[in-house]
C-alpha atoms as a PDB file:
ATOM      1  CA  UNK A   1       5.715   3.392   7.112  1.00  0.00           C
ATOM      2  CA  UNK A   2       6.294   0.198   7.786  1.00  0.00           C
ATOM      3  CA  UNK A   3       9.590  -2.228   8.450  1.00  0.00           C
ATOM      4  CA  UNK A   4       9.023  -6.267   7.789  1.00  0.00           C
ATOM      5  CA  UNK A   5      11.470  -9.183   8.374  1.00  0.00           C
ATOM      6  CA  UNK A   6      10.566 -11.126   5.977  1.00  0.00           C
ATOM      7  CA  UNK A   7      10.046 -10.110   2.166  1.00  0.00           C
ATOM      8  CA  UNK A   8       7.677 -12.810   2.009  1.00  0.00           C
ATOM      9  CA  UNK A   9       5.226 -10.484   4.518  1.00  0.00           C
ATOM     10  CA  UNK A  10       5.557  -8.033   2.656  1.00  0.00           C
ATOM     11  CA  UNK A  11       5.136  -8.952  -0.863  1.00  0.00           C
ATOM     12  CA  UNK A  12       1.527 -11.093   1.058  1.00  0.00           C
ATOM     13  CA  UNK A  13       0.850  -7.160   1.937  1.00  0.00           C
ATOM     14  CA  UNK A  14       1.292  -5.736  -1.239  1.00  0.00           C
ATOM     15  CA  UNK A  15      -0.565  -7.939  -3.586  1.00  0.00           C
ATOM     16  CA  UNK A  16      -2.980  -9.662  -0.747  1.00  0.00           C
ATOM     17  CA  UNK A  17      -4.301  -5.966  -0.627  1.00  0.00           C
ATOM     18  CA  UNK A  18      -6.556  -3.757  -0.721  1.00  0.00           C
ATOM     19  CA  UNK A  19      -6.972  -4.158   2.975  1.00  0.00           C
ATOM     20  CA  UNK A  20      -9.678  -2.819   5.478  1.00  0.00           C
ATOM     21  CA  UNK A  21      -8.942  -1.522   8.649  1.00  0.00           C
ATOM     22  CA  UNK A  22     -12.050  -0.248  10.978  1.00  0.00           C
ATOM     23  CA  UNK A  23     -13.995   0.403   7.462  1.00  0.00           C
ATOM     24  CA  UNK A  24     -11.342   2.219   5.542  1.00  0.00           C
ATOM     25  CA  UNK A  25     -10.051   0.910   2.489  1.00  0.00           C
ATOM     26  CA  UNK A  26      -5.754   1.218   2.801  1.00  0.00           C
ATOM     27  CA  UNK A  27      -4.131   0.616  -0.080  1.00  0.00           C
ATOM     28  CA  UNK A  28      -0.363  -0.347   0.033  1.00  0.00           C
ATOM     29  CA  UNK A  29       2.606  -0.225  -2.199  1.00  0.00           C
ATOM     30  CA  UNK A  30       6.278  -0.379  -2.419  1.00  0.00           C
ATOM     31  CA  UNK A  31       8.394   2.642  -1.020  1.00  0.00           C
ATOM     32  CA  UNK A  32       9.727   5.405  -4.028  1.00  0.00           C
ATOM     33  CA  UNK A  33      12.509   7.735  -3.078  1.00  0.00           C
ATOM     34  CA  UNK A  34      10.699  10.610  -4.618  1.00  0.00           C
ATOM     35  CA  UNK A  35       7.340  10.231  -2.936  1.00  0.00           C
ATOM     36  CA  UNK A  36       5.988  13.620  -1.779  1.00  0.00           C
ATOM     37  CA  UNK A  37       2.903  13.812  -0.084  1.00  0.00           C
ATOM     38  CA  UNK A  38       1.525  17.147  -1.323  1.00  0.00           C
ATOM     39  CA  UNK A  39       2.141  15.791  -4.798  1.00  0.00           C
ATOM     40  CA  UNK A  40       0.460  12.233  -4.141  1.00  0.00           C
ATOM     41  CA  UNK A  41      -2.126  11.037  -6.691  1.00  0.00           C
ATOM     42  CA  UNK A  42      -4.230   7.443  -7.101  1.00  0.00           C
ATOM     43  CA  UNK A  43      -3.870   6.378 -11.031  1.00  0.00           C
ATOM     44  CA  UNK A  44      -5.920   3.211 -10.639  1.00  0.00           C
ATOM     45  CA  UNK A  45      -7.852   1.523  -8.264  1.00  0.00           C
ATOM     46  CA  UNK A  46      -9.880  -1.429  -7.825  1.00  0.00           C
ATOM     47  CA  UNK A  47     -13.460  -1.439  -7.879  1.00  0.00           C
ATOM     48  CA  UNK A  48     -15.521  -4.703  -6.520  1.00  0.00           C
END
């Protein structure tokens, strides 16, 4: 989880993304309420 100060930084996270970090693809989006690990899915990614 992660806390910005600006919404500008974090809406440049969001859509500037996917990101890599040391090889790994990390792909971020905005908080839910209801997110549950265990029941966490991908519906879509992007393929390049």
């Amino acid at each position: 989880m992660v806390k910005f100060d600006h919404a500008a930084d974090k809406e440049k996270v969001i859509i500037g993304g996917p990101w890599l970090i040391f090889d790994h693809c990390l792909a971020v989006s905005h908080w839910s309420p209801e997110f549950a690990s265990p029941n966490a899915k991908v519906e879509r990614t992007i393929v390049w």
